[in-house]
N, C-alpha and C. Protein backbone atom coordinates (compact mmCIF):
# COMPACT_ATOMS: atom_id res chain seq x y z
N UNK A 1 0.85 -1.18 0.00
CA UNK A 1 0.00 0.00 0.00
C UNK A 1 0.89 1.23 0.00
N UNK A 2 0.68 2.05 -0.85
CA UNK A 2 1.80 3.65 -0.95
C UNK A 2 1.08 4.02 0.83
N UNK A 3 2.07 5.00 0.87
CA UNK A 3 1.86 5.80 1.96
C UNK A 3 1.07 6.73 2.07
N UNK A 4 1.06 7.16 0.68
CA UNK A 4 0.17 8.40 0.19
C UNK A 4 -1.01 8.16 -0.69
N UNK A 5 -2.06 8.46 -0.23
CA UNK A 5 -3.26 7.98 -1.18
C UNK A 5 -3.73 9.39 -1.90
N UNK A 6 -4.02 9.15 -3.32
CA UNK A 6 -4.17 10.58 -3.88
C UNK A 6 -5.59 10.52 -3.65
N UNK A 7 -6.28 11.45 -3.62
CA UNK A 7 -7.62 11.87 -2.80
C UNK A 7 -8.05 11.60 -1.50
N UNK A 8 -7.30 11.34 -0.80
CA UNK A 8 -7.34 10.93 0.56
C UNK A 8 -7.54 12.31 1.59
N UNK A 9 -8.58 11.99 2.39
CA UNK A 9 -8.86 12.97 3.22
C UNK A 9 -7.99 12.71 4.81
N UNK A 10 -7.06 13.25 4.98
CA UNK A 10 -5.99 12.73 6.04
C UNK A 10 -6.50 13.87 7.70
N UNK A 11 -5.87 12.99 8.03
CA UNK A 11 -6.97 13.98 9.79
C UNK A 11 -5.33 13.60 10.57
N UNK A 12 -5.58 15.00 11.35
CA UNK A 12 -4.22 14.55 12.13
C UNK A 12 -4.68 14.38 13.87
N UNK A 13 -3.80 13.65 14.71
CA UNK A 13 -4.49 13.09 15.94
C UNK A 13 -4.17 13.78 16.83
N UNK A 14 -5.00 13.84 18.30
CA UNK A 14 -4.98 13.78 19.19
C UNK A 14 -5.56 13.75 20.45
N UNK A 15 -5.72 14.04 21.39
CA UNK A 15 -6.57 13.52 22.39
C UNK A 15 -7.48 14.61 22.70
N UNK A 16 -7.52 15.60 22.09
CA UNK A 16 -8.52 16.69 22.08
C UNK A 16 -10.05 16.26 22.17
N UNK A 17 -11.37 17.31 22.44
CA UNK A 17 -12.57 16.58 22.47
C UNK A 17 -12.72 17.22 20.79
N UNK A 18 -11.69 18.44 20.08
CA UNK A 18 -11.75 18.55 18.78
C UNK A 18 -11.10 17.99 17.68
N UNK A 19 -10.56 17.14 18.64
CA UNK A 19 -9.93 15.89 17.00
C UNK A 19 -11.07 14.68 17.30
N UNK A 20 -12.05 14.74 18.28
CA UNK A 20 -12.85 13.77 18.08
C UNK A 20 -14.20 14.56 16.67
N UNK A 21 -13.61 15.51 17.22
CA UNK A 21 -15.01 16.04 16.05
C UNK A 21 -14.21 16.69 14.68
N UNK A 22 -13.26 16.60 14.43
CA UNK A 22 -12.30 16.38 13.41
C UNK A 22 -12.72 15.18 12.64
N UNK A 23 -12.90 14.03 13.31
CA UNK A 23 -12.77 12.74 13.00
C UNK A 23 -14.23 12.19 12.24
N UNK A 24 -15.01 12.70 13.08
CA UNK A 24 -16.91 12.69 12.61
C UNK A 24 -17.09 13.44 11.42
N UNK A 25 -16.31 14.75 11.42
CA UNK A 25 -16.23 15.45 10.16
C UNK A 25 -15.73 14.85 8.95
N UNK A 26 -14.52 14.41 8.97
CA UNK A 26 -13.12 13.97 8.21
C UNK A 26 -14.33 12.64 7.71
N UNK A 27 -14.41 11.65 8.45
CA UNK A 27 -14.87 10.59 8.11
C UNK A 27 -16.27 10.40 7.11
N UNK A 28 -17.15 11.37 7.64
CA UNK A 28 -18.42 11.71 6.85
C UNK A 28 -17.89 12.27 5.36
N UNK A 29 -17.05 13.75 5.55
CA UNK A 29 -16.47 14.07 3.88
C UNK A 29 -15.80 12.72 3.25
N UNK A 30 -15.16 12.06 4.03
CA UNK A 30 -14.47 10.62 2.83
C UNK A 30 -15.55 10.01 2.01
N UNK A 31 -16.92 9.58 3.25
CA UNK A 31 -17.64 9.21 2.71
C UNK A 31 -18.02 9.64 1.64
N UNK A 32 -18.44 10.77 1.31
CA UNK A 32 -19.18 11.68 0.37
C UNK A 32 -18.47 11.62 -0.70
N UNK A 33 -16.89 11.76 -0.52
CA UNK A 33 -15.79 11.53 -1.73
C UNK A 33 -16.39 10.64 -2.19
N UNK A 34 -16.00 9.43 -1.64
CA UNK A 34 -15.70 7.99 -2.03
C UNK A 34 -14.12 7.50 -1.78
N UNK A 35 -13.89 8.35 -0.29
CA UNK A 35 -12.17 8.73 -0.68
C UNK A 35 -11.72 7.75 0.85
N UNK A 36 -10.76 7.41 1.04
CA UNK A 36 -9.90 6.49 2.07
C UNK A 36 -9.45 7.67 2.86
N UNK A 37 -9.91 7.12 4.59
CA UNK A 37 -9.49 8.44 5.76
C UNK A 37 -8.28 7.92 6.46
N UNK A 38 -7.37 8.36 6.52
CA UNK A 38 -5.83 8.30 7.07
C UNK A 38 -5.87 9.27 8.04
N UNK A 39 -5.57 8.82 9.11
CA UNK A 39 -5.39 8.75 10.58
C UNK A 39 -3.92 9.01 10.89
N UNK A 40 -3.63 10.12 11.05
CA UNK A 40 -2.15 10.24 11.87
C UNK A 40 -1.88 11.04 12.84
N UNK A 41 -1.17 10.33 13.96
CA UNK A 41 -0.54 10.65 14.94
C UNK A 41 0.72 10.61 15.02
N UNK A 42 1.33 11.91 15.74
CA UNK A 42 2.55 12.19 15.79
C UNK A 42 3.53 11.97 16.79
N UNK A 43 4.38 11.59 17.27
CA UNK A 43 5.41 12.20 18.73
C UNK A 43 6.73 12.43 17.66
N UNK A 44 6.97 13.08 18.39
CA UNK A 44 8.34 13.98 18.26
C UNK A 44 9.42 13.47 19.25
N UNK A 45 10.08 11.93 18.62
CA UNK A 45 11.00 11.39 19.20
C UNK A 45 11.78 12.22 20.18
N UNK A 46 12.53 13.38 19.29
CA UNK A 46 13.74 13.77 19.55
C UNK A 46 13.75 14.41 20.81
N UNK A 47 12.28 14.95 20.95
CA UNK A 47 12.23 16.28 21.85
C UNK A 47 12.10 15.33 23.05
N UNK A 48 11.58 14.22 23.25
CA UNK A 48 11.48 13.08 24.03
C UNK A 48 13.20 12.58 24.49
N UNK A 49 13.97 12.77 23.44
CA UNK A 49 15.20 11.88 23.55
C UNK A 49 16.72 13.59 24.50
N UNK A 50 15.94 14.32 24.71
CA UNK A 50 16.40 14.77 25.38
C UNK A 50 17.32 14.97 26.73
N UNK A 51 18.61 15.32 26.68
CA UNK A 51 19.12 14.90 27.74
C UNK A 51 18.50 15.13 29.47
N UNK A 52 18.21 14.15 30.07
CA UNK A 52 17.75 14.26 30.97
C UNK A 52 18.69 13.73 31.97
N UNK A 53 18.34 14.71 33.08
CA UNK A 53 19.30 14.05 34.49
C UNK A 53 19.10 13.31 35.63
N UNK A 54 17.79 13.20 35.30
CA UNK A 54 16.92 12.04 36.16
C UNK A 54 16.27 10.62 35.35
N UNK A 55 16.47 9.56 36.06
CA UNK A 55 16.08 8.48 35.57
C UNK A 55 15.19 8.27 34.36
N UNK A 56 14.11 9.49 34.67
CA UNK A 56 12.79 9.20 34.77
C UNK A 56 12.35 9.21 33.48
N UNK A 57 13.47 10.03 32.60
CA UNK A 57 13.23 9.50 30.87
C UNK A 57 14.15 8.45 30.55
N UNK A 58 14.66 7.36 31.12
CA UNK A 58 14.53 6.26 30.63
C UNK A 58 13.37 5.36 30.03
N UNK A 59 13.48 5.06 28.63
CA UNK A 59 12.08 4.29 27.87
C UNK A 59 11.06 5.20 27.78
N UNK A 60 10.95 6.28 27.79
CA UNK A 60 10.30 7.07 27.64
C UNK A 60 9.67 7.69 26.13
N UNK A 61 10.83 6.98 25.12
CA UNK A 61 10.54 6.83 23.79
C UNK A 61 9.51 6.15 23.39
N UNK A 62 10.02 4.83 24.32
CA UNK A 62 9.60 3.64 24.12
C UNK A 62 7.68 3.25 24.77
N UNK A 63 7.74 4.38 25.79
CA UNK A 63 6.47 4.55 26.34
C UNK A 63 5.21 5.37 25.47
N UNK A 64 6.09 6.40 25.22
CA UNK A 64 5.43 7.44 23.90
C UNK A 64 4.67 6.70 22.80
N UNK A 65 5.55 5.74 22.23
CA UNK A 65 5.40 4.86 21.03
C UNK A 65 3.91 3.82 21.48
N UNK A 66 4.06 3.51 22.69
CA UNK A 66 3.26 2.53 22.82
C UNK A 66 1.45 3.75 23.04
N UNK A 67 1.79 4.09 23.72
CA UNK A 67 0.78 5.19 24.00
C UNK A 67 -0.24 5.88 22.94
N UNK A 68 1.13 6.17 21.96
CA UNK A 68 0.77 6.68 20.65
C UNK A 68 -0.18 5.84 19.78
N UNK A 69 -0.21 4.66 19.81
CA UNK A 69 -1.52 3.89 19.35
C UNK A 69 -3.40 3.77 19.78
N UNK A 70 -3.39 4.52 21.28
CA UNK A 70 -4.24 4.57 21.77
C UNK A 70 -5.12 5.46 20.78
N UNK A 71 -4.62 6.82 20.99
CA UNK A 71 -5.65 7.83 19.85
C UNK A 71 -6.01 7.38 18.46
N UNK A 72 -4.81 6.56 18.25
CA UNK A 72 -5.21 6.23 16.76
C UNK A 72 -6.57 5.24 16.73
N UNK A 73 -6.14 4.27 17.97
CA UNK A 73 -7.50 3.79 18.16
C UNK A 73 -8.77 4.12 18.41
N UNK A 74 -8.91 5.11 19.36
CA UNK A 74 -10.00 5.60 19.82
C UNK A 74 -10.51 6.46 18.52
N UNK A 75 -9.78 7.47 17.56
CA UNK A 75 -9.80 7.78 16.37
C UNK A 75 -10.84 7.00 15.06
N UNK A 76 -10.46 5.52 15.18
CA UNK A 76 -10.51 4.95 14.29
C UNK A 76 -11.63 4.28 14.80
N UNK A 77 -12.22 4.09 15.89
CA UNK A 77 -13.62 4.01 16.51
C UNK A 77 -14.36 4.74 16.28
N UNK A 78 -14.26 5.84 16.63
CA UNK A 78 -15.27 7.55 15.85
C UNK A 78 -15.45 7.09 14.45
N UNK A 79 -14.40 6.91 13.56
CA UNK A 79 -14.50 6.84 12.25
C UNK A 79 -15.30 6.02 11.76
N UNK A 80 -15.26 4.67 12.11
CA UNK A 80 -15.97 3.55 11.74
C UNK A 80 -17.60 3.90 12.14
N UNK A 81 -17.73 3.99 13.61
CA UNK A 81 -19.47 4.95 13.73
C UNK A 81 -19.77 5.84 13.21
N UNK A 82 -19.21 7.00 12.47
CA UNK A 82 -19.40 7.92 11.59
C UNK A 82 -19.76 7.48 10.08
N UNK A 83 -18.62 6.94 10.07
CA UNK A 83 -18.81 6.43 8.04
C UNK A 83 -18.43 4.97 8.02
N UNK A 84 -19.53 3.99 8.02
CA UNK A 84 -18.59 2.28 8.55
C UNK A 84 -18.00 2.02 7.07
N UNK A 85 -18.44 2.31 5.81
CA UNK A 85 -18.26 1.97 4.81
C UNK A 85 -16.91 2.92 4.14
N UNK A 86 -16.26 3.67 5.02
CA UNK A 86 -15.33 3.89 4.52
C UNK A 86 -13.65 3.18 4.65
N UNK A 87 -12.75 3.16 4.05
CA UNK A 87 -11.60 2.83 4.31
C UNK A 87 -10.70 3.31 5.09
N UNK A 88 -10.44 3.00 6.20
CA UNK A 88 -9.48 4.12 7.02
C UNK A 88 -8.00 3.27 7.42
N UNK A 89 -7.63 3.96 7.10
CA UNK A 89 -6.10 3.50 7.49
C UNK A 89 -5.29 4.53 8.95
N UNK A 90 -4.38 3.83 9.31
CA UNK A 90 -3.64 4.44 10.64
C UNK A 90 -2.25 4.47 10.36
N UNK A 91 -1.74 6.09 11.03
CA UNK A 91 -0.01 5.86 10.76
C UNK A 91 -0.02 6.69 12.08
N UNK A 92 1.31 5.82 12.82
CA UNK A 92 1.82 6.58 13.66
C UNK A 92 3.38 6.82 13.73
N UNK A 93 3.31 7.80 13.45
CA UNK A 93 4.20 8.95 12.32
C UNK A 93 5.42 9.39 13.81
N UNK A 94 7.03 9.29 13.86
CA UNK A 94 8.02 9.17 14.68
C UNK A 94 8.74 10.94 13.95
N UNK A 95 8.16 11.75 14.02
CA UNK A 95 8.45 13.07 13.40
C UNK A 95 7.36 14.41 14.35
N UNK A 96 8.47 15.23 14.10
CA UNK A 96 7.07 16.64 14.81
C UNK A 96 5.67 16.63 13.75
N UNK A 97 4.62 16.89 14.58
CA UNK A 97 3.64 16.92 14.15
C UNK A 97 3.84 17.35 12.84
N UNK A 98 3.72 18.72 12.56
CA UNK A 98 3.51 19.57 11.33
C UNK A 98 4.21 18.76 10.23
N UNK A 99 5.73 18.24 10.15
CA UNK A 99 6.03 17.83 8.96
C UNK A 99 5.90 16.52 8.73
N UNK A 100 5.05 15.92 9.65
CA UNK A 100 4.67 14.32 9.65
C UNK A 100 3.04 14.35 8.94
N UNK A 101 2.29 15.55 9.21
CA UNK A 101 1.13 15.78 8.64
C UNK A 101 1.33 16.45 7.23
N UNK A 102 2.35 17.25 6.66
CA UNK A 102 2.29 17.81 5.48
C UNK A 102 2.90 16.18 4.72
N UNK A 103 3.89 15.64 5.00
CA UNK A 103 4.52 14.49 4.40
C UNK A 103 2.71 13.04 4.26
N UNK A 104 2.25 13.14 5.12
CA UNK A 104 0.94 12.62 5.06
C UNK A 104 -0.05 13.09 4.45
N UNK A 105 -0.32 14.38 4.18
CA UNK A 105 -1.34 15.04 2.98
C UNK A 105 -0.58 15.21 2.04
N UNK A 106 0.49 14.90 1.32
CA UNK A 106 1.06 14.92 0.15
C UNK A 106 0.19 14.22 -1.08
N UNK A 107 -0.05 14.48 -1.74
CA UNK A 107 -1.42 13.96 -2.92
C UNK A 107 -2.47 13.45 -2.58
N UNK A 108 -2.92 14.41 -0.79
CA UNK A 108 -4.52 14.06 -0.84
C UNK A 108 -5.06 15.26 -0.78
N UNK A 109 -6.98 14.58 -0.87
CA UNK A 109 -7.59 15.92 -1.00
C UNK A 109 -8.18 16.97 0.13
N UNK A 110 -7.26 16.71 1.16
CA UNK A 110 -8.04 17.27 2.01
C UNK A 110 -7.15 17.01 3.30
N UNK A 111 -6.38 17.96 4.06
CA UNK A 111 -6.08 17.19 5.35
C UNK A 111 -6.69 18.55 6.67
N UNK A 112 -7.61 17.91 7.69
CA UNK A 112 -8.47 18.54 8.04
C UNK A 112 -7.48 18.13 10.20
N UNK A 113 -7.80 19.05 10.43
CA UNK A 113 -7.07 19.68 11.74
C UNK A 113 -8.28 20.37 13.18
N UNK A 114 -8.51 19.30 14.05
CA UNK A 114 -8.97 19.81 15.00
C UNK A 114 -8.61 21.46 15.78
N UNK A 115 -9.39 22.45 15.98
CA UNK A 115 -9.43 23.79 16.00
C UNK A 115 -8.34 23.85 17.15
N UNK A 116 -8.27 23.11 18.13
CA UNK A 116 -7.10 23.30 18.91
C UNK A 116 -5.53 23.22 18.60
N UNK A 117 -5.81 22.49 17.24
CA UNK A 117 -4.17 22.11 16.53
C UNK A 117 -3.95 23.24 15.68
N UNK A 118 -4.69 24.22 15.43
CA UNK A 118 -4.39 25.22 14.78
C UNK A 118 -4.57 26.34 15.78
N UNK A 119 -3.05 27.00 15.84
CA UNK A 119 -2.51 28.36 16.38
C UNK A 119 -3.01 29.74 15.36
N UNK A 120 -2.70 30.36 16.31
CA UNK A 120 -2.82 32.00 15.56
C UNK A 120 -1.69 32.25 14.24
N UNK A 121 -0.76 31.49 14.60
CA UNK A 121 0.49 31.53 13.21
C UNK A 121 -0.49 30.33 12.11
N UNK A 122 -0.67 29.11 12.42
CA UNK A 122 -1.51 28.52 11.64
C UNK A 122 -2.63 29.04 11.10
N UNK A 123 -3.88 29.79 11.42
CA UNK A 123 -4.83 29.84 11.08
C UNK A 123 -4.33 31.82 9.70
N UNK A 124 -3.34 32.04 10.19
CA UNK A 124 -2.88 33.35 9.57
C UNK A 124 -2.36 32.55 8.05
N UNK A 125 -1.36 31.45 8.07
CA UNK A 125 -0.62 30.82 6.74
C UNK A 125 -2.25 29.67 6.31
N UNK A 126 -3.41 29.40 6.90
CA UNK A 126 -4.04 27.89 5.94
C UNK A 126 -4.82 29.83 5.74
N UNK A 127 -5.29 31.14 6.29
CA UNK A 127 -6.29 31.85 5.72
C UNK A 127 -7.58 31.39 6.35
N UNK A 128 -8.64 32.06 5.06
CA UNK A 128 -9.96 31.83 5.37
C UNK A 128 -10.39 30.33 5.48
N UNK A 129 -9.76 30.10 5.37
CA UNK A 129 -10.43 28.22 4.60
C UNK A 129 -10.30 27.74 5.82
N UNK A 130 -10.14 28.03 7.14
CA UNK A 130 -9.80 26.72 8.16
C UNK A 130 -11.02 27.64 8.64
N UNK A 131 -11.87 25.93 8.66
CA UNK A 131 -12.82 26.24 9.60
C UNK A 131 -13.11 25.11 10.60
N UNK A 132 -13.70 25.19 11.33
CA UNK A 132 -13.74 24.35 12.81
C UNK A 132 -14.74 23.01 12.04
N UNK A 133 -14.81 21.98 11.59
CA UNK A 133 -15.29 21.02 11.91
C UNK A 133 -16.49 20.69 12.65
């Protein structure tokens, strides 16, 4: 399977109560396409792999990673009760958010962003077009 699906409506994750309604949104427009919903979640290894002077980020990569499947799940539950007949796929993406989500909407039609994932610098560079879901 490519990584990149061309018309693909891609949703990016997180534990927000607005990436759950990201997801109801995202999933209903696939439907309407006829288009496959891609699910991605991010951690940002590096910022994780930080030197620390206490134990306490030991495996802490390794905890992230595991963790990081939860939203995709709970994600991909919304999706299926929203639109059951659509195709959804899951990536959980080892990069900072932003360039793990542009590298993931690369030849689709649509990658749609819970209102909390978009900042005042974000909503100034996507313009009029970002609207809340």
């Amino acid at each position: 399977m490519p990584e990149h699906s061309h018309g693909a409506v891609v949703v990016g994750i997180d534990e927000s109560d607005s990436t759950r309604r990201a997801v109801r949104w995202a999933a209903a427009e696939a439907s309407r396409r006829h288009a496959e919903l891609r699910l991605v979640h991010a951690i940002d290894e590096e910022e994780l792999k930080f030197p620390r002077t206490l134990p306490l980020g030991d495996g802490l990569v390794e905890k992230a990673r595991t963790r990081g499947h939860r939203p995709l799940r709970h994600a991909r539950d919304i999706a299926r009760e929203a639109a059951p007949s659509v195709r959804i796929t899951a990536a959980l993406r080892h990069d900072r958010p932003a360039p793990a989500l542009l590298a993931m909407a690369e030849g689709a039609a649509l990658l749609v962003l819970g209102t909390e994932q978009i900042r005042t610098l974000g909503r100034i560079l996507v313009g009029d077009r970002s609207r809340s879901p």
